[in-house]
Protein backbone atom coordinates (compact mmCIF):
# COMPACT_ATOMS: atom_id res chain seq x y z
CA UNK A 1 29.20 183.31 125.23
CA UNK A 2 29.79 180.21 123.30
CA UNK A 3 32.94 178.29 122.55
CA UNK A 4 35.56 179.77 120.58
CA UNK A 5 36.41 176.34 119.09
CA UNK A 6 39.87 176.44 121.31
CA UNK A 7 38.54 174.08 123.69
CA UNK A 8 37.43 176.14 126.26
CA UNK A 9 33.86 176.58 127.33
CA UNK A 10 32.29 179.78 127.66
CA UNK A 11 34.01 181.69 131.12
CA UNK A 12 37.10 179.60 130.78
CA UNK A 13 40.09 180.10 128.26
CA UNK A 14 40.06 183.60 126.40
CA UNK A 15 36.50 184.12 128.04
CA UNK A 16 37.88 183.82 132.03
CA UNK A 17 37.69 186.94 133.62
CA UNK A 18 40.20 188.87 136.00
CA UNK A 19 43.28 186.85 136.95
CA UNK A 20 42.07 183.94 135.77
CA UNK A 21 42.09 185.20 131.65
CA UNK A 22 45.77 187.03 132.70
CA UNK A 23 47.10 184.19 133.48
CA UNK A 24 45.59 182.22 130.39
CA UNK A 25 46.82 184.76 127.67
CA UNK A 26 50.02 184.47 129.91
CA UNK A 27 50.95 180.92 128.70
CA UNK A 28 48.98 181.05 125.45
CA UNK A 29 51.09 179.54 122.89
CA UNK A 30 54.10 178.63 125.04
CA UNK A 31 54.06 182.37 126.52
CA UNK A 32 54.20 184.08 122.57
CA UNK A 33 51.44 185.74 123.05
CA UNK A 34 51.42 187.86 126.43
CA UNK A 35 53.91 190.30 124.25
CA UNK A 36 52.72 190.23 120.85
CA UNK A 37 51.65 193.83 119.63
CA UNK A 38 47.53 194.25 119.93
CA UNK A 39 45.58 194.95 116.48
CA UNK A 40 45.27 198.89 115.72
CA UNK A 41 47.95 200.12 118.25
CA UNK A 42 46.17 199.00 121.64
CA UNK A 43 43.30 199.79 123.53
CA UNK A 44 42.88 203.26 125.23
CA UNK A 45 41.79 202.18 128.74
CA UNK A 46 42.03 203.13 132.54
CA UNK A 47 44.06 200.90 135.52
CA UNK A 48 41.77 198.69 137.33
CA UNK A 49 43.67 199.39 140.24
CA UNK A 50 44.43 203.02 140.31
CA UNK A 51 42.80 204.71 137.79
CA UNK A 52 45.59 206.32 135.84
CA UNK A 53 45.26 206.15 132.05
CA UNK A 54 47.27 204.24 129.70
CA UNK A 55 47.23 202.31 126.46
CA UNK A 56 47.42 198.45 126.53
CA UNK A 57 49.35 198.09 124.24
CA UNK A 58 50.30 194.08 124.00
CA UNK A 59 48.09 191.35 125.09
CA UNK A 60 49.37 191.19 128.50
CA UNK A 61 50.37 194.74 129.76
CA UNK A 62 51.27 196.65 133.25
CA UNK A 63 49.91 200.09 134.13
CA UNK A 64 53.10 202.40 134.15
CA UNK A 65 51.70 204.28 137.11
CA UNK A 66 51.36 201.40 139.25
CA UNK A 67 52.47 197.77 137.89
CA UNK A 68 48.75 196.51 137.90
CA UNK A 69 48.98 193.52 135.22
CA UNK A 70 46.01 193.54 132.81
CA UNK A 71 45.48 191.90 129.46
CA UNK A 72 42.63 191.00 126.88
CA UNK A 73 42.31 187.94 124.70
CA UNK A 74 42.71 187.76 120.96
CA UNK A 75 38.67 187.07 120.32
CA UNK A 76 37.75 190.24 122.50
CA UNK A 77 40.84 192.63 121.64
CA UNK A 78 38.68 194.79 120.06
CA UNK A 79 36.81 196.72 122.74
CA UNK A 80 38.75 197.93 126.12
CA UNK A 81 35.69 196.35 128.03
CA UNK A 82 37.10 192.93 128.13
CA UNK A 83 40.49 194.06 129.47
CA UNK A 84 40.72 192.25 132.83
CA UNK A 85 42.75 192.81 135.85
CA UNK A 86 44.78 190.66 137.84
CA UNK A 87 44.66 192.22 141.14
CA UNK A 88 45.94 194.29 143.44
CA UNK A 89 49.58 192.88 144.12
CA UNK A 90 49.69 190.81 141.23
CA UNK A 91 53.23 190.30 139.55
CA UNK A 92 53.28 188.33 136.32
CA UNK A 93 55.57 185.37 136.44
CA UNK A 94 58.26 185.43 133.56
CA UNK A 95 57.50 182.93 130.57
């Protein structure tokens, strides 16, 4: 992937992958971002940890059936394939 024109090269910024891109949208924009609603009521996905099935539903988002922290950048919110995952026993600092 190219550059998004943020900056960031391609596999850094809102292209990182796994903990890495959580902990980017995170702090994006002084932490506004991490709870801002996604675009057409969230993405339909399944826990990267434990399977369960649940909607991310902001940028930054926990599984309800385990914690696992996962989130998705603005330039790939529209396909649940570019939700990342933290990792197991990851616990999202507060903003």
């Amino acid at each position: 992937m190219g550059n998004c024109g943020c900056g960031h090269g391609a596999g850094q910024g809102p292209y990182a992958e796994g903990r890495d891109l959580v902990e980017f949208v995170a702090r994006a924009h002084g932490g506004a971002l991490r709870d801002r609603p996604l675009p057409g009521g969230g993405l339909a996905t399944a826990c990267q940890q434990c399977s369960a099935s649940f909607t991310l539903t902001t940028f930054v988002d926990s599984c309800p059936a385990c914690g696992g922290v996962h989130a998705v950048s603005p330039p790939r919110c529209d396909d649940p394939a570019n939700i990342q995952f933290a990792g197991a026993g990851y616990r999202l600092l507060e903003a």
